[in-house]
C-alpha atoms as a PDB file:
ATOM      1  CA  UNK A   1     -16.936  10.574 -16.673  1.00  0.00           C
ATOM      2  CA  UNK A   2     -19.505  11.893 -19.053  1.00  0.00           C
ATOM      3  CA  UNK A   3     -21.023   8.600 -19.434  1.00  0.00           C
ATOM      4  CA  UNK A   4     -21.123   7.696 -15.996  1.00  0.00           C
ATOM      5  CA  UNK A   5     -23.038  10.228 -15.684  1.00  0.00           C
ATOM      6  CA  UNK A   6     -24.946   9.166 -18.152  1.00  0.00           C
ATOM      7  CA  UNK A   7     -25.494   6.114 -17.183  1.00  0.00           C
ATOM      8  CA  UNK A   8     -26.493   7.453 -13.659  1.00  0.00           C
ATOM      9  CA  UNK A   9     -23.851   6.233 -11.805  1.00  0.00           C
ATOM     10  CA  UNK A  10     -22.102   8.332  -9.662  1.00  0.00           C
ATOM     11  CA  UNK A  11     -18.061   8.894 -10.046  1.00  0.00           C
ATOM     12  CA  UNK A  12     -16.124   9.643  -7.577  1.00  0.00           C
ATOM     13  CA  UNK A  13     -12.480  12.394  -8.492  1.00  0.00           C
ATOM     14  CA  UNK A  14      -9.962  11.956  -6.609  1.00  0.00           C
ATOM     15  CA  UNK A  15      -7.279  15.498  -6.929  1.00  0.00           C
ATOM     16  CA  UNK A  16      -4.174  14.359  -4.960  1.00  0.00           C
ATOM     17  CA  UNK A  17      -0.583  16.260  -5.519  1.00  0.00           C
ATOM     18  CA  UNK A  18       1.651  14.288  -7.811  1.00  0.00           C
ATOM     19  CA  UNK A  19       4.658  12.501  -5.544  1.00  0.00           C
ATOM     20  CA  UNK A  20       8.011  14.333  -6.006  1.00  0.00           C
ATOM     21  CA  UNK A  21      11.332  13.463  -5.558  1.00  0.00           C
ATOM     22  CA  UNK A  22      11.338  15.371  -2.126  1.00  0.00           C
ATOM     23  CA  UNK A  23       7.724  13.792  -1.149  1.00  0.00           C
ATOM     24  CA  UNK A  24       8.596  10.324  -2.136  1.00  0.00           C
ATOM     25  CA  UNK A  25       8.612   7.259  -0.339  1.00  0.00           C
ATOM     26  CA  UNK A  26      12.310   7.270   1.856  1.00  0.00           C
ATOM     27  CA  UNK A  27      14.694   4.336   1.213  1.00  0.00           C
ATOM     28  CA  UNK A  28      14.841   3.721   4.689  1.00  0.00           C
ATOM     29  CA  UNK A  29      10.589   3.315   4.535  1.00  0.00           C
ATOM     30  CA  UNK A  30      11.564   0.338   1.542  1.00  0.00           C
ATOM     31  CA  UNK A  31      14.332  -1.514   3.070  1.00  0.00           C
ATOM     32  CA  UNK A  32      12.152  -1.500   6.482  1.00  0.00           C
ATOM     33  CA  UNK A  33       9.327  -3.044   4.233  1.00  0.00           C
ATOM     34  CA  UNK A  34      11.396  -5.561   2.247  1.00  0.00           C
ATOM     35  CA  UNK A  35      14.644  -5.986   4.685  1.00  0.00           C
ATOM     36  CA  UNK A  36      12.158  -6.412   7.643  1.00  0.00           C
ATOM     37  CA  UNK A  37       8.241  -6.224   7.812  1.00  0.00           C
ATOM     38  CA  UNK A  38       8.005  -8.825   4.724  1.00  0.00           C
ATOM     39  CA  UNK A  39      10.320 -11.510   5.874  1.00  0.00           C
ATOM     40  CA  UNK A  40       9.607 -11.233   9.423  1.00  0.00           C
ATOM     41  CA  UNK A  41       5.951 -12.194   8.275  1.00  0.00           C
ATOM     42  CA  UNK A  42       7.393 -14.137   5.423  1.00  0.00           C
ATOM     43  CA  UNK A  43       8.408 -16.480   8.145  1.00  0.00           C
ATOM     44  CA  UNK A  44       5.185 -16.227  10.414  1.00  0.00           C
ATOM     45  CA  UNK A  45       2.945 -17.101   6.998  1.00  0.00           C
ATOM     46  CA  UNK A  46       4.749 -19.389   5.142  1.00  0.00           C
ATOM     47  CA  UNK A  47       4.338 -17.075   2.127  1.00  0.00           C
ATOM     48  CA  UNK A  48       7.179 -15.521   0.177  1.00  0.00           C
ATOM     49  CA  UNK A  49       8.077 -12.001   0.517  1.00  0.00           C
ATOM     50  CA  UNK A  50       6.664 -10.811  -3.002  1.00  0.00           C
ATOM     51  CA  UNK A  51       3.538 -13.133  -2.234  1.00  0.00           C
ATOM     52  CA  UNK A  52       2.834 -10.642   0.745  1.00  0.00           C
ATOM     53  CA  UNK A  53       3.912  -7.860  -0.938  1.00  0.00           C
ATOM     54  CA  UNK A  54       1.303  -8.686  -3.445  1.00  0.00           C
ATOM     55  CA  UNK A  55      -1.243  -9.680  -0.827  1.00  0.00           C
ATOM     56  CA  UNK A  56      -0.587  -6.133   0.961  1.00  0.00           C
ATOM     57  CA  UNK A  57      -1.183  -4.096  -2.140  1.00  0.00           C
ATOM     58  CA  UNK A  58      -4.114  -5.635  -2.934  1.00  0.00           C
ATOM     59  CA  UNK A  59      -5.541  -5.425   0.484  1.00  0.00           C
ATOM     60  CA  UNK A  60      -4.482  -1.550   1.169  1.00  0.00           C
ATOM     61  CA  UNK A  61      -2.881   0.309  -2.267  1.00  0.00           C
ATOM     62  CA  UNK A  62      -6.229  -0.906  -4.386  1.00  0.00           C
ATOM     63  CA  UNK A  63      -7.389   2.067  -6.357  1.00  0.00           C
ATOM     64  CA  UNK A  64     -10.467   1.940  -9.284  1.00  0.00           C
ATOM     65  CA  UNK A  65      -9.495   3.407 -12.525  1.00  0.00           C
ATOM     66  CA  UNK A  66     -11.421   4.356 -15.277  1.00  0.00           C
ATOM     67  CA  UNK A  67     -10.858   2.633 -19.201  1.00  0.00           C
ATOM     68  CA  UNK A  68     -13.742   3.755 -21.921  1.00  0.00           C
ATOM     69  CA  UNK A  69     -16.496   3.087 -19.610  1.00  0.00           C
ATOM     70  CA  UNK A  70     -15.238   0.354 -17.363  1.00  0.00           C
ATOM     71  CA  UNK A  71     -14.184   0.685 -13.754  1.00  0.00           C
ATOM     72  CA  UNK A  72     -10.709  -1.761 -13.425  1.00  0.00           C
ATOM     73  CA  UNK A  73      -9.363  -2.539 -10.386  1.00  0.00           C
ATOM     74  CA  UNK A  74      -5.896  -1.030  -9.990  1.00  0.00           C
ATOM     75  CA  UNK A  75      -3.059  -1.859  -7.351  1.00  0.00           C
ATOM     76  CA  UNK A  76      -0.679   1.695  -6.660  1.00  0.00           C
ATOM     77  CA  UNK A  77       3.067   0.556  -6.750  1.00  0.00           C
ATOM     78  CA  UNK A  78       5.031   1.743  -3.065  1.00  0.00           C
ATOM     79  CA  UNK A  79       7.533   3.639  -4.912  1.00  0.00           C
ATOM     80  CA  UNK A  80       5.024   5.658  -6.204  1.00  0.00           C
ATOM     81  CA  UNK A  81       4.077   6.692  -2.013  1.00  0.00           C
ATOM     82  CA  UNK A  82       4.581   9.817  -0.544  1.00  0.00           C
ATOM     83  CA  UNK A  83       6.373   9.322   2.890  1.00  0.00           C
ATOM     84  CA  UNK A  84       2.775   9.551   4.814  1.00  0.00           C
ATOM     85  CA  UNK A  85       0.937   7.520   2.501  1.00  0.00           C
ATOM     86  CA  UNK A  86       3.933   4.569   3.195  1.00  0.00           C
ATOM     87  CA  UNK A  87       3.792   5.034   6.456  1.00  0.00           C
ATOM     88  CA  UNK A  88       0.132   4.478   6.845  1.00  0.00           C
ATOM     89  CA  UNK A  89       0.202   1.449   4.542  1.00  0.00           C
ATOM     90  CA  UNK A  90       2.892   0.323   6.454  1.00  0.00           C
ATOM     91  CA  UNK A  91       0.964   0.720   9.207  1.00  0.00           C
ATOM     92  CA  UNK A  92      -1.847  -0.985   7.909  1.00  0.00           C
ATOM     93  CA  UNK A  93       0.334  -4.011   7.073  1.00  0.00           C
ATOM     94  CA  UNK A  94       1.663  -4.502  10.509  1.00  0.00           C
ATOM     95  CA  UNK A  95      -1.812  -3.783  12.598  1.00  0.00           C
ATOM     96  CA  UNK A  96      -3.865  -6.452   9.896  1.00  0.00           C
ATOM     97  CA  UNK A  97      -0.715  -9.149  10.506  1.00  0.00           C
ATOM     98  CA  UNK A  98      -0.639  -8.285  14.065  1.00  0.00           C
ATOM     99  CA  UNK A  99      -4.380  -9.249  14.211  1.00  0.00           C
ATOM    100  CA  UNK A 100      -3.662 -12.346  12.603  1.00  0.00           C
ATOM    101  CA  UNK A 101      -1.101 -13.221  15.610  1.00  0.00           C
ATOM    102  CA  UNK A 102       2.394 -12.267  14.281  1.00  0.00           C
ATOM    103  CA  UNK A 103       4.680 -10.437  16.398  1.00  0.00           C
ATOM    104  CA  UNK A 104       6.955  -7.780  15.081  1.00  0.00           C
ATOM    105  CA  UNK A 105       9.758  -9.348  16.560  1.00  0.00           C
ATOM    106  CA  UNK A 106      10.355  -6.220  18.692  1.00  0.00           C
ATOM    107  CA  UNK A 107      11.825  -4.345  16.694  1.00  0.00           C
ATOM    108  CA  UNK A 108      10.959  -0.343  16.977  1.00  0.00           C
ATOM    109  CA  UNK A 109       9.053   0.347  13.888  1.00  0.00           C
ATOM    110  CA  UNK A 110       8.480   4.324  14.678  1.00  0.00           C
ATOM    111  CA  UNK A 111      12.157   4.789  13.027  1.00  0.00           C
ATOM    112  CA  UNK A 112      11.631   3.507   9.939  1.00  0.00           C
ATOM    113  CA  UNK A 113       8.307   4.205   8.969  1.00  0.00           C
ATOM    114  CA  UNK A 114       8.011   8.268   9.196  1.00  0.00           C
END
């Protein structure tokens, strides 16, 4: 950071609480992402299910990280989620597919993604 500053750029810290065991991502949250959400718009894309996972990630979980004095782009894993941060990038994944015409099939996503 010292040489950011430096440099005069400006960093940004983010201070978030470390994901526990009890704050973690729920199983039902990942089999409602992979059993569902991914193939359901598996099959409206044409894309595999780890292609959107991919494509998701690097669309909402996209974090910068510092190495020496270079700024890398990083992508967060889900399992490493607290329940509310899954459930908005969940949410974020179904409103940008929704936009692009997909329909969640009807299913009641409230139960699986809180």
């Amino acid at each position: 950071m010292e040489s950011l500053l430096k440099e005069g750029k400006h960093p940004v810290v983010t201070i978030k609480e470390k994901v526990s065991d009890n704050t973690q991502r729920t199983l039902d949250q990942n089999k409602y992402l992979w059993g569902h959400l991914y193939k359901s718009i598996s099959n409206f894309t044409g894309y595999l299910p780890m292609e959107i996972h991919m494509l998701s990630g690097w669309m909402f979980l996209r974090e910068q990280k510092t190495i020496g004095d270079k700024q890398i782009e990083y992508i967060r894993s889900t399992k490493d989620l607290s329940i509310a941060e899954m459930t908005e990038y969940i949410e974020k994944v179904i409103i940008y597919f929704t936009q692009l015409g997909w329909s969640n099939d009807g299913n009641n996503d409230s139960a699986f993604i809180s």
